[in-house]
PDB file of N, CA and C in Angstrom:
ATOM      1  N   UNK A   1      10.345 -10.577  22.436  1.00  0.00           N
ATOM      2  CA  UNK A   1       9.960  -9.888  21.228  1.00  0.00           C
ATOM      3  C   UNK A   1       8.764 -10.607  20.637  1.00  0.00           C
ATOM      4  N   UNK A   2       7.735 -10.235  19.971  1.00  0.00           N
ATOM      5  CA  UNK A   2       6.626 -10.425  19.638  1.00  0.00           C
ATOM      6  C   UNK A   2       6.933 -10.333  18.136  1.00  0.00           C
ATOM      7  N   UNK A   3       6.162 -11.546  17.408  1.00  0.00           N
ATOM      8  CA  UNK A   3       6.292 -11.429  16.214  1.00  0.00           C
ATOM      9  C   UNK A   3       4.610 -11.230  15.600  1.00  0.00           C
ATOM     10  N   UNK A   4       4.951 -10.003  14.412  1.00  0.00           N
ATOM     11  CA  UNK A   4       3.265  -9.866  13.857  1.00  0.00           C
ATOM     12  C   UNK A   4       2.780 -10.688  13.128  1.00  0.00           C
ATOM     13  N   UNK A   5       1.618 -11.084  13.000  1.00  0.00           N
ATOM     14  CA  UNK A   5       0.806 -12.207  11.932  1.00  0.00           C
ATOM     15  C   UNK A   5       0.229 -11.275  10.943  1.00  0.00           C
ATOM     16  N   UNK A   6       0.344 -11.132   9.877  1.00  0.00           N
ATOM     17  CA  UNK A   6      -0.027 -10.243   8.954  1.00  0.00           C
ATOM     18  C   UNK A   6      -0.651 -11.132   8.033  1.00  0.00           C
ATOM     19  N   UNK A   7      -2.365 -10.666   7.860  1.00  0.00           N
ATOM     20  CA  UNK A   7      -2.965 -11.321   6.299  1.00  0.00           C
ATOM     21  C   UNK A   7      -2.057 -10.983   4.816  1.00  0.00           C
ATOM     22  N   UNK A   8      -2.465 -12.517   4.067  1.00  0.00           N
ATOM     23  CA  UNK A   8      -1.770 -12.010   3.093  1.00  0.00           C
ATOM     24  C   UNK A   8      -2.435 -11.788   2.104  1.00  0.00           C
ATOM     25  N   UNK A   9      -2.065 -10.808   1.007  1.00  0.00           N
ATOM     26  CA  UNK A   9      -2.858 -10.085  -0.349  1.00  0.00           C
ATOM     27  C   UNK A   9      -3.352 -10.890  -0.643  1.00  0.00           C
ATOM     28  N   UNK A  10      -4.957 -11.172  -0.675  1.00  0.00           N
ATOM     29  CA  UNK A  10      -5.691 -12.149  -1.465  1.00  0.00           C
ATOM     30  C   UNK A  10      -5.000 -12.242  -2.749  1.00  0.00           C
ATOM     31  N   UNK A  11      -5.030 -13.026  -3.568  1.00  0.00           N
ATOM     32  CA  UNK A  11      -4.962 -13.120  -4.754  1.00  0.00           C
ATOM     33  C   UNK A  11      -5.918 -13.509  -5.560  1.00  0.00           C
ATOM     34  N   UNK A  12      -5.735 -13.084  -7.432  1.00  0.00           N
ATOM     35  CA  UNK A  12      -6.834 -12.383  -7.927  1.00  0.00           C
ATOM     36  C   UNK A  12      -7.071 -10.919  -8.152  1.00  0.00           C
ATOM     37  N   UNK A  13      -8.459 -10.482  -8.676  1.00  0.00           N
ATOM     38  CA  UNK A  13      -8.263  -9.577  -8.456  1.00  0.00           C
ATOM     39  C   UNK A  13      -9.076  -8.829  -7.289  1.00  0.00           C
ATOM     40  N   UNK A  14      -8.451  -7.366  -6.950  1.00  0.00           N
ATOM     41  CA  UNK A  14      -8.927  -6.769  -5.723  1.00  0.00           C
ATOM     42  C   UNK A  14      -9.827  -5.859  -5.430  1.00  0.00           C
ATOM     43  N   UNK A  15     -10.952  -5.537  -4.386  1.00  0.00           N
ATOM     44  CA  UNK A  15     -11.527  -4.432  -4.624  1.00  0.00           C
ATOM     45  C   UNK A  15     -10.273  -3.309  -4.250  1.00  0.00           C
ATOM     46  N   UNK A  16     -10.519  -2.014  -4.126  1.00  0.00           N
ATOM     47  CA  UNK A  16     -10.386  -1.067  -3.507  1.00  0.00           C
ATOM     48  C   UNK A  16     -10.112  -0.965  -2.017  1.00  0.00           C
ATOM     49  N   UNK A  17     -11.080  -1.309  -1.549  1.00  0.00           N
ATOM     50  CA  UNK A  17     -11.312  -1.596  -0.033  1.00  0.00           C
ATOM     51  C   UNK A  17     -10.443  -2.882   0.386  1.00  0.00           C
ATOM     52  N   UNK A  18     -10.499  -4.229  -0.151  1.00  0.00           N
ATOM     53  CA  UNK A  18      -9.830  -4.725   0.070  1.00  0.00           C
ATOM     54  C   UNK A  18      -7.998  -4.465   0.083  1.00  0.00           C
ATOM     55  N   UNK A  19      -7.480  -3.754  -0.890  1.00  0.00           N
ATOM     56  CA  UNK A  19      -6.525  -3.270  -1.075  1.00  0.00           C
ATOM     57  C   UNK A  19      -5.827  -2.779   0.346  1.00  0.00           C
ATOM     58  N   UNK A  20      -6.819  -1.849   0.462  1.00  0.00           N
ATOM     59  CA  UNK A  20      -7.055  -0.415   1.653  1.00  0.00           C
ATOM     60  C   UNK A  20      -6.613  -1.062   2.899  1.00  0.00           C
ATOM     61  N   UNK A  21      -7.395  -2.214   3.058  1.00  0.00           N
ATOM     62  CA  UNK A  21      -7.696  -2.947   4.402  1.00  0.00           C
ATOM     63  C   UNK A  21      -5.884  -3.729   4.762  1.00  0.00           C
ATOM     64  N   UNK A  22      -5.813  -4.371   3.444  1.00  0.00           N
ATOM     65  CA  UNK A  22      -4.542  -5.315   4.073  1.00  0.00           C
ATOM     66  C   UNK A  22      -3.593  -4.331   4.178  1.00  0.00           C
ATOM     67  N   UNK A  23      -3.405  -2.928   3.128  1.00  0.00           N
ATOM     68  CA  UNK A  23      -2.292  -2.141   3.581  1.00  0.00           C
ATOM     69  C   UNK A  23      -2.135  -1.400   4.698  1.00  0.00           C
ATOM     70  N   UNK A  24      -3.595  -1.177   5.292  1.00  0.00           N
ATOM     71  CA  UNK A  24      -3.486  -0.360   6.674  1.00  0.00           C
ATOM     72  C   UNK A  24      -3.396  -1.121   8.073  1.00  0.00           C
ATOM     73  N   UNK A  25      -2.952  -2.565   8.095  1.00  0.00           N
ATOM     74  CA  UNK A  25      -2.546  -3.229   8.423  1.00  0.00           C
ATOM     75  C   UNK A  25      -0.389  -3.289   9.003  1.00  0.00           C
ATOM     76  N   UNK A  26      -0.263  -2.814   8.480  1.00  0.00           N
ATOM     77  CA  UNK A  26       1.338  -1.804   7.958  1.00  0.00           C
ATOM     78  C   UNK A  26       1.151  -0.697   8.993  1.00  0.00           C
ATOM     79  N   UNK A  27       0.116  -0.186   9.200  1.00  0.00           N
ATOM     80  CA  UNK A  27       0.482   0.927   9.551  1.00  0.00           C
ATOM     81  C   UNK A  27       0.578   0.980  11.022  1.00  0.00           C
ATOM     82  N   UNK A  28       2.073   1.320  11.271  1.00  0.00           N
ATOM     83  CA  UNK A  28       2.456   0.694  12.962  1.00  0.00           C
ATOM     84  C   UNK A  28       2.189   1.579  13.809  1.00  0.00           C
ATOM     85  N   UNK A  29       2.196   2.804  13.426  1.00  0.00           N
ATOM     86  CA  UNK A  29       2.013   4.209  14.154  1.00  0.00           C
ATOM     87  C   UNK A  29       0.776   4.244  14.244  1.00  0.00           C
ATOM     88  N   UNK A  30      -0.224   3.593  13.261  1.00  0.00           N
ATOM     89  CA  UNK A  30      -2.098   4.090  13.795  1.00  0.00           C
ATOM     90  C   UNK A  30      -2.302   5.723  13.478  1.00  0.00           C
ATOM     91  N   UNK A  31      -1.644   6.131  12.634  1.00  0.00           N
ATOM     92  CA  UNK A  31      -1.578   7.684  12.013  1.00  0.00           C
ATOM     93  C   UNK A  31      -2.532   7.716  10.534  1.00  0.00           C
ATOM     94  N   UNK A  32      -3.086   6.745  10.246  1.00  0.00           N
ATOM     95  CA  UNK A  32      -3.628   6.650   8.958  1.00  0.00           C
ATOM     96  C   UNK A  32      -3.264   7.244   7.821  1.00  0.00           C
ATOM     97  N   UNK A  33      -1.675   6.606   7.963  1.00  0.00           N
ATOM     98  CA  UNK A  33      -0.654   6.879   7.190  1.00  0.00           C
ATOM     99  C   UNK A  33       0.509   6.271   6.933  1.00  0.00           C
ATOM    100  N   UNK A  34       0.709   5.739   5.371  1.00  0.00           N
ATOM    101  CA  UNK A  34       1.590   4.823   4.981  1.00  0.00           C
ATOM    102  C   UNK A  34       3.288   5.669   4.556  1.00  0.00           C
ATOM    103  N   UNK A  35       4.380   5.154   5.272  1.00  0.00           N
ATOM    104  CA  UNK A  35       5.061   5.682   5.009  1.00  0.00           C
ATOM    105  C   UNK A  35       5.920   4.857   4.360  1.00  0.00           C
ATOM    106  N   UNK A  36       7.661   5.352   4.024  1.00  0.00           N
ATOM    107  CA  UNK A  36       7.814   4.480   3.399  1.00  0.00           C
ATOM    108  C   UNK A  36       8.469   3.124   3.338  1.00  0.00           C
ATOM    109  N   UNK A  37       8.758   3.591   4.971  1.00  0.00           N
ATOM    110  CA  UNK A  37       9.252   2.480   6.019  1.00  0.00           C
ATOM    111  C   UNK A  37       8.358   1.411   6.139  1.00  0.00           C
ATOM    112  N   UNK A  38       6.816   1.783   6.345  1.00  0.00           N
ATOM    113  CA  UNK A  38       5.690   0.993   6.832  1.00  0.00           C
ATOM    114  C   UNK A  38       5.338  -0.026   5.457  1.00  0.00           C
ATOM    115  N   UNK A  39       5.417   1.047   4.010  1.00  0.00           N
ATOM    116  CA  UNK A  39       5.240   0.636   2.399  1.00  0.00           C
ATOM    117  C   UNK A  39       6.381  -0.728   2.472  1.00  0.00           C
ATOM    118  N   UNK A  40       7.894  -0.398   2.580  1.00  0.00           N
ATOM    119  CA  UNK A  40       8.730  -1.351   2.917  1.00  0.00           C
ATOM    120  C   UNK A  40       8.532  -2.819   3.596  1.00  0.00           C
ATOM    121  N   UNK A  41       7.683  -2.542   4.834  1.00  0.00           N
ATOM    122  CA  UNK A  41       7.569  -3.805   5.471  1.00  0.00           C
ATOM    123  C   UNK A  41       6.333  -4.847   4.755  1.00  0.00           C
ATOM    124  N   UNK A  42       5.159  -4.106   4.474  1.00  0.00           N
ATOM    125  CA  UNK A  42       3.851  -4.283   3.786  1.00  0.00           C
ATOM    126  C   UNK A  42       4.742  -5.094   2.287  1.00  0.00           C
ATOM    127  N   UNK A  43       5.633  -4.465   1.442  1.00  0.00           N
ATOM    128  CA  UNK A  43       6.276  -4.866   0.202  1.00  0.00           C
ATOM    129  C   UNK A  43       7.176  -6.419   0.654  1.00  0.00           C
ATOM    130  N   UNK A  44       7.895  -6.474   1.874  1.00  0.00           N
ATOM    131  CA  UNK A  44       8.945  -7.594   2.182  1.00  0.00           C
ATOM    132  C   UNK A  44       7.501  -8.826   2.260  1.00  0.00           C
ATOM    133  N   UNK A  45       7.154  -8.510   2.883  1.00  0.00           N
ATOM    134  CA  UNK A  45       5.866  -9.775   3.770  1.00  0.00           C
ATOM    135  C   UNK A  45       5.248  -9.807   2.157  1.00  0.00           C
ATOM    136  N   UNK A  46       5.469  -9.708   1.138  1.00  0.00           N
ATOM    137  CA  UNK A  46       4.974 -10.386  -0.468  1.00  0.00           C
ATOM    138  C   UNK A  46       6.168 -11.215  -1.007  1.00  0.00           C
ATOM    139  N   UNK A  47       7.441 -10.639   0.007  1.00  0.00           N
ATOM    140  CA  UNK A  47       8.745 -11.424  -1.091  1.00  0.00           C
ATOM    141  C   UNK A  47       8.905 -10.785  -1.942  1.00  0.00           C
ATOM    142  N   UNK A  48       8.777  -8.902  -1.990  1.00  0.00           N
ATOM    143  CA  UNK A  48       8.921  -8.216  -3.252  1.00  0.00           C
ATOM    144  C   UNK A  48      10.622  -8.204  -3.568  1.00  0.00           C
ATOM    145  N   UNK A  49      10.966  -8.429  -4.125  1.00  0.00           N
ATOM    146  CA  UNK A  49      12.212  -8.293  -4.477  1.00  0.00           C
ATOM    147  C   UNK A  49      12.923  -6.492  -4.416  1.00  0.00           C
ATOM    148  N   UNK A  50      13.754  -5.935  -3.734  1.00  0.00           N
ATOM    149  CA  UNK A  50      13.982  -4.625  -4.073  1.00  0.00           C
ATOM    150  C   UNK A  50      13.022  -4.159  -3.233  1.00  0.00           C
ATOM    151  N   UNK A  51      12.773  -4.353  -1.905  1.00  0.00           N
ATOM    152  CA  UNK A  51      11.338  -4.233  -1.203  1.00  0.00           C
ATOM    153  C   UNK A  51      11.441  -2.306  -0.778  1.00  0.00           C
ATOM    154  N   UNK A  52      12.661  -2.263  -0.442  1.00  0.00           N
ATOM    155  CA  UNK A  52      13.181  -0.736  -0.384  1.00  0.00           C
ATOM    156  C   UNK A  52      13.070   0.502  -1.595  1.00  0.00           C
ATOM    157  N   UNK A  53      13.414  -0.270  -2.623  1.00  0.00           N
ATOM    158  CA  UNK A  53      13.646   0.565  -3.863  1.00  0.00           C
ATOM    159  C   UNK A  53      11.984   0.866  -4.401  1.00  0.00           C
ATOM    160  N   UNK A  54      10.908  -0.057  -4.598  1.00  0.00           N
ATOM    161  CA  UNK A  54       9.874  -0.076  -4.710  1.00  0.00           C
ATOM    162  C   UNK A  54       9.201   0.738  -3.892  1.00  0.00           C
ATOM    163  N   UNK A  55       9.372   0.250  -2.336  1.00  0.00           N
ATOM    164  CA  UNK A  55       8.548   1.339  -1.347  1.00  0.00           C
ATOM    165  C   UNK A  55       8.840   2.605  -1.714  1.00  0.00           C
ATOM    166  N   UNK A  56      10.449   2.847  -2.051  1.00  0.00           N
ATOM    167  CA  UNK A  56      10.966   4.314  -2.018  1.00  0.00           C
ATOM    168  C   UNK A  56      10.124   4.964  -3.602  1.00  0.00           C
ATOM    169  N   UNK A  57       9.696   4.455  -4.387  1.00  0.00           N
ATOM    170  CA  UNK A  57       8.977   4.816  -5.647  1.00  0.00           C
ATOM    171  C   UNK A  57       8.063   4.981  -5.503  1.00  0.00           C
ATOM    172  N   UNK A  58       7.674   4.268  -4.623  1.00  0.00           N
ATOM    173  CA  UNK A  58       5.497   3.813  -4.355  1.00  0.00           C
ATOM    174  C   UNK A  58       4.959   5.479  -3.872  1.00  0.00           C
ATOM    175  N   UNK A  59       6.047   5.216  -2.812  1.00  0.00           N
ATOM    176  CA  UNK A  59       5.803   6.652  -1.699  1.00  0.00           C
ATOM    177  C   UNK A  59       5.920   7.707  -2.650  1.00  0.00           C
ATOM    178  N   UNK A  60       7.349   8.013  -3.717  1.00  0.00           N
ATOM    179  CA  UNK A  60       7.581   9.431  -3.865  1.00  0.00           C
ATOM    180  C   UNK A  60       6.236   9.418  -5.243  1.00  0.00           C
ATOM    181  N   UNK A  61       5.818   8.393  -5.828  1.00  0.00           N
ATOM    182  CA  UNK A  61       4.960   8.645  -6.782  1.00  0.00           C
ATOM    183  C   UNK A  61       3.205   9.412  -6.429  1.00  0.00           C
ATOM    184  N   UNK A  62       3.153   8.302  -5.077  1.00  0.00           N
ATOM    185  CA  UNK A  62       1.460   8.578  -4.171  1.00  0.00           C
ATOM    186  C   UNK A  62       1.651   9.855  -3.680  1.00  0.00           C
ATOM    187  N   UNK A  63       2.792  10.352  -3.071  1.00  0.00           N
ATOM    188  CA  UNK A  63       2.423  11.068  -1.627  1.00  0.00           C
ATOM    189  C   UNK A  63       2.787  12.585  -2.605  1.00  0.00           C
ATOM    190  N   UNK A  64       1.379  13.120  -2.642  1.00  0.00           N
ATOM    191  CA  UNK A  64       1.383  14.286  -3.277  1.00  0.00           C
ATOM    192  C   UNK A  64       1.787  15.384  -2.824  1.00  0.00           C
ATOM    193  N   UNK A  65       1.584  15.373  -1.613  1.00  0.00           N
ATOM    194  CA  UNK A  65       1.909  16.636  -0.506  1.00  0.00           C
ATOM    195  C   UNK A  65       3.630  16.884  -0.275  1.00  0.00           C
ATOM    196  N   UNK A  66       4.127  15.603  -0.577  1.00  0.00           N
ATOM    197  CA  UNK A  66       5.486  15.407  -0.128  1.00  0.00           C
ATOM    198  C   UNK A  66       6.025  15.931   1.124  1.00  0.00           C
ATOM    199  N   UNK A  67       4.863  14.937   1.981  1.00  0.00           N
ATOM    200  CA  UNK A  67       5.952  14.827   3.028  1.00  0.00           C
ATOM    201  C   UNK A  67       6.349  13.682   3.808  1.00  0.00           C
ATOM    202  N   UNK A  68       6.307  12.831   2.782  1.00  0.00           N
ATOM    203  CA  UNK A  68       7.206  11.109   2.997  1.00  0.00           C
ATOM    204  C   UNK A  68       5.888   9.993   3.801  1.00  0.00           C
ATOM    205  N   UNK A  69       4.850  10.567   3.788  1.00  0.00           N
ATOM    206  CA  UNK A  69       3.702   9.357   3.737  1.00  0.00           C
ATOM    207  C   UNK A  69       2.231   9.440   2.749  1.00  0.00           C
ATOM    208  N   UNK A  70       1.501   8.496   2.647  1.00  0.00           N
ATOM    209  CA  UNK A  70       0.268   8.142   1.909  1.00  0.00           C
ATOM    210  C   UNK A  70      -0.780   8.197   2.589  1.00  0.00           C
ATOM    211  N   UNK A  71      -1.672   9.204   2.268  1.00  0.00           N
ATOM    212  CA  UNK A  71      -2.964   9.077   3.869  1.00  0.00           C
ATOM    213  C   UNK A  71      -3.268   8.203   2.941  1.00  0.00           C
ATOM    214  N   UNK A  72      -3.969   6.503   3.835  1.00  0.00           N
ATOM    215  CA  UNK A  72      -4.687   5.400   3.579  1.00  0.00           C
ATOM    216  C   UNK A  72      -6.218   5.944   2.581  1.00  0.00           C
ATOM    217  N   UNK A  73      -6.943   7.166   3.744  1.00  0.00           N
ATOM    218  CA  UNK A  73      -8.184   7.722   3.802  1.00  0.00           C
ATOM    219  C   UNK A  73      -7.943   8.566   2.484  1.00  0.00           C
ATOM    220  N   UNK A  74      -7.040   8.873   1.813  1.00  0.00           N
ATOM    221  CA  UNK A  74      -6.971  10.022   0.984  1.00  0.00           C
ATOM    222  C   UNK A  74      -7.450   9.908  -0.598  1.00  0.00           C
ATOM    223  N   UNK A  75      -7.903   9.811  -1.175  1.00  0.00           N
ATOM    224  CA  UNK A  75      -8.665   9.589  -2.430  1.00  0.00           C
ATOM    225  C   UNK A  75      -7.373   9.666  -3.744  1.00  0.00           C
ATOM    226  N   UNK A  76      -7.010  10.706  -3.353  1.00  0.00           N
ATOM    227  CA  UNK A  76      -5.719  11.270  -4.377  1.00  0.00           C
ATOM    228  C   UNK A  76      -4.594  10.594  -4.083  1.00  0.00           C
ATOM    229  N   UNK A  77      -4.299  10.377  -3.210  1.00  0.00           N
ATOM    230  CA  UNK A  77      -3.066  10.130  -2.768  1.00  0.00           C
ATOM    231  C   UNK A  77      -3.249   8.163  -3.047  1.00  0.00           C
ATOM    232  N   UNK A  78      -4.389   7.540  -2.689  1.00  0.00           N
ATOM    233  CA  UNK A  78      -4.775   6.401  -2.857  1.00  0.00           C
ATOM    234  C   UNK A  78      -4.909   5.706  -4.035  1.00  0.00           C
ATOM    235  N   UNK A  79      -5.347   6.539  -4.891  1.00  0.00           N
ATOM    236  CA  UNK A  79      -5.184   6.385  -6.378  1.00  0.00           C
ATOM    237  C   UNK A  79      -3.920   6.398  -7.124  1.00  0.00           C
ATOM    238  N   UNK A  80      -3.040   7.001  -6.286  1.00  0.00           N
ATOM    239  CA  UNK A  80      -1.423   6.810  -7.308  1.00  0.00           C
ATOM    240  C   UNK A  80      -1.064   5.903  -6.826  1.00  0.00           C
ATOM    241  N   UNK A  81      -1.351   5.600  -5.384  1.00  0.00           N
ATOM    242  CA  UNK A  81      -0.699   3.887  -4.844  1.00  0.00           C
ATOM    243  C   UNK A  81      -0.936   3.026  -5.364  1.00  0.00           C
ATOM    244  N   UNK A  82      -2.557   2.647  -5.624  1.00  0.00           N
ATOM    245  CA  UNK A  82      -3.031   1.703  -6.410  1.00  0.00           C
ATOM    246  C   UNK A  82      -2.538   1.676  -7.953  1.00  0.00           C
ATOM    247  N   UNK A  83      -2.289   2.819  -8.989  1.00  0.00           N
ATOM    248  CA  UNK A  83      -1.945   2.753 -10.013  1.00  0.00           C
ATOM    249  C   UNK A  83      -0.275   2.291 -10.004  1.00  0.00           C
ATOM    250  N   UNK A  84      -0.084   2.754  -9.016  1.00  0.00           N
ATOM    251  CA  UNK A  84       1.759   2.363  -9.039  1.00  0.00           C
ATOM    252  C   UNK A  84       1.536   0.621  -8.689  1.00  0.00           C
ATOM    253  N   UNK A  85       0.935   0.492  -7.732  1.00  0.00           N
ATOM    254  CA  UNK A  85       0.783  -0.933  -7.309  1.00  0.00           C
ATOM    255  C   UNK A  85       0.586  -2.324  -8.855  1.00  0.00           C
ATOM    256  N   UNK A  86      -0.205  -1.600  -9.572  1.00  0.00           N
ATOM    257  CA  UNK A  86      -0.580  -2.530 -10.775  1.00  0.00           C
ATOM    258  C   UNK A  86       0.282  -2.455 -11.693  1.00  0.00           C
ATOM    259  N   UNK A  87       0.939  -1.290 -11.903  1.00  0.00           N
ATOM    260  CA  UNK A  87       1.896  -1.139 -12.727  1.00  0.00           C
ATOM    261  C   UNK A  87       3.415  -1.811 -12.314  1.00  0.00           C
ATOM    262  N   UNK A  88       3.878  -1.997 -11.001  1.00  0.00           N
ATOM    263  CA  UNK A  88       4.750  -2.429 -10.917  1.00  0.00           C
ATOM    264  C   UNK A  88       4.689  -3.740 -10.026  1.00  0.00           C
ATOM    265  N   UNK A  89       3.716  -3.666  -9.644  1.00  0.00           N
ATOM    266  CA  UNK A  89       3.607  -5.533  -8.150  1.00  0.00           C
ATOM    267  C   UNK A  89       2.567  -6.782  -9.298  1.00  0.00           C
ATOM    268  N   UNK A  90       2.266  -6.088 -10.168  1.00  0.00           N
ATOM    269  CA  UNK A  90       1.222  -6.897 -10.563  1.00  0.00           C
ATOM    270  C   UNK A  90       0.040  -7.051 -10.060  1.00  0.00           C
ATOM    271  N   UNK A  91      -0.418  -5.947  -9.367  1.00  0.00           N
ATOM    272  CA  UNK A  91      -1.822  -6.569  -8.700  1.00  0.00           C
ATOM    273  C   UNK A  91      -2.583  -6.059  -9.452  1.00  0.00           C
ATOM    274  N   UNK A  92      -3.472  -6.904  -9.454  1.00  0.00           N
ATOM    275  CA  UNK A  92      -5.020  -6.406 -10.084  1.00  0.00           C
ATOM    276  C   UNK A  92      -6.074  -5.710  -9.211  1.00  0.00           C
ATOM    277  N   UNK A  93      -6.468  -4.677  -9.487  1.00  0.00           N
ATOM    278  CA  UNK A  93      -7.720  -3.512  -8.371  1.00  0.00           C
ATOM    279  C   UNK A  93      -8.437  -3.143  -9.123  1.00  0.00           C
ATOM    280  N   UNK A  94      -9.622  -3.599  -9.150  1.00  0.00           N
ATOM    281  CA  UNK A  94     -10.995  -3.295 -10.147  1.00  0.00           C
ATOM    282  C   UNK A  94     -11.391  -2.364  -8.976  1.00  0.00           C
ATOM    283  N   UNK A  95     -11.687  -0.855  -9.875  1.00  0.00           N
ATOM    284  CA  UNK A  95     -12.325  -0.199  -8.887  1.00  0.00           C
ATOM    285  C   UNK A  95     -13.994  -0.105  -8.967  1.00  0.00           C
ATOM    286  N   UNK A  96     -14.651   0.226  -7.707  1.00  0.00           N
ATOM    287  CA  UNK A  96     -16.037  -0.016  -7.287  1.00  0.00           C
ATOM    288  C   UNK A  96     -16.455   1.120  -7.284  1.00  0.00           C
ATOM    289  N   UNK A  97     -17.768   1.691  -8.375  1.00  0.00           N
ATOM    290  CA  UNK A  97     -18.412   2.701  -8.728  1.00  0.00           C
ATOM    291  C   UNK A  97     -19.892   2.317  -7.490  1.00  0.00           C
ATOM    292  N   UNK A  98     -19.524   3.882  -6.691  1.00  0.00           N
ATOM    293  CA  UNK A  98     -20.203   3.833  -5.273  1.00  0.00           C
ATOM    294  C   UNK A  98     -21.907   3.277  -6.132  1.00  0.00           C
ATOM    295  N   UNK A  99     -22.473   2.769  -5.895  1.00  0.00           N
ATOM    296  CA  UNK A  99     -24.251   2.641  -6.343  1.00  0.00           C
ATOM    297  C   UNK A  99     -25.075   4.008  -5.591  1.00  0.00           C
TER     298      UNK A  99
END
C-alpha cells in the first residue's frame, strides 16, 4: 500500500489560486471535482475536528447543482467553498482582482 504526501495549507493568508491548488490535490478521481468524500480527506490531513460533518456542510453549501461534488474550475460553485471555508476552518482567502 502506498501512502500519499500531501502539501500542507500554507498558512496566513491565501490567494484564490493557492486555495484551488492544495484542494485539487484531494482530488483522487482527476474529475475536476471535489466531492465529499475527497472534501473529507483534504479536511482530516488539517486535523479538522468533525472532518465528516464539515465536509458533509462544505459540499451541501458549494455544490449548487446538487449532485454531491464542487467543480474545482467552477466560479460559483468555488466561491461558496471558499466562503464556507473562512467562515468555518478559519482560513483567510484574499481574493485577486484579474489586472
Amino acid at each position: 500500500m502506498a501512502f500519499m504526501r500531501y502539501r500542507a495549507l500554507p498558512q496566513g493568508e491565501l490567494t484564490v489560486e493557492e486555495f484551488r491548488a492544495w484542494l485539487s490535490q484531494f482530488d483522487a478521481d482527476r474529475d475536476g471535482r471535489i466531492s465529499r468524500e475527497e472534501l473529507q480527506h483534504a479536511l482530516r490531513s488539517l486535523n479538522v475536528w468533525f472532518a465528516w460533518w464539515k465536509a458533509r456542510g462544505g459540499v451541501r453549501t458549494a455544490d449548487a447543482n446538487r449532485d454531491g461534488a464542487v467543480a474545482v474550475d467552477g466560479e460559483e460553485e468555488v466561491a461558496r467553498l471558499f466562503a464556507f471555508a473562512q467562515r468555518h476552518l478559519h482560513v483567510k482567502i484574499t481574493q485577486l482582482v484579474p489586472c
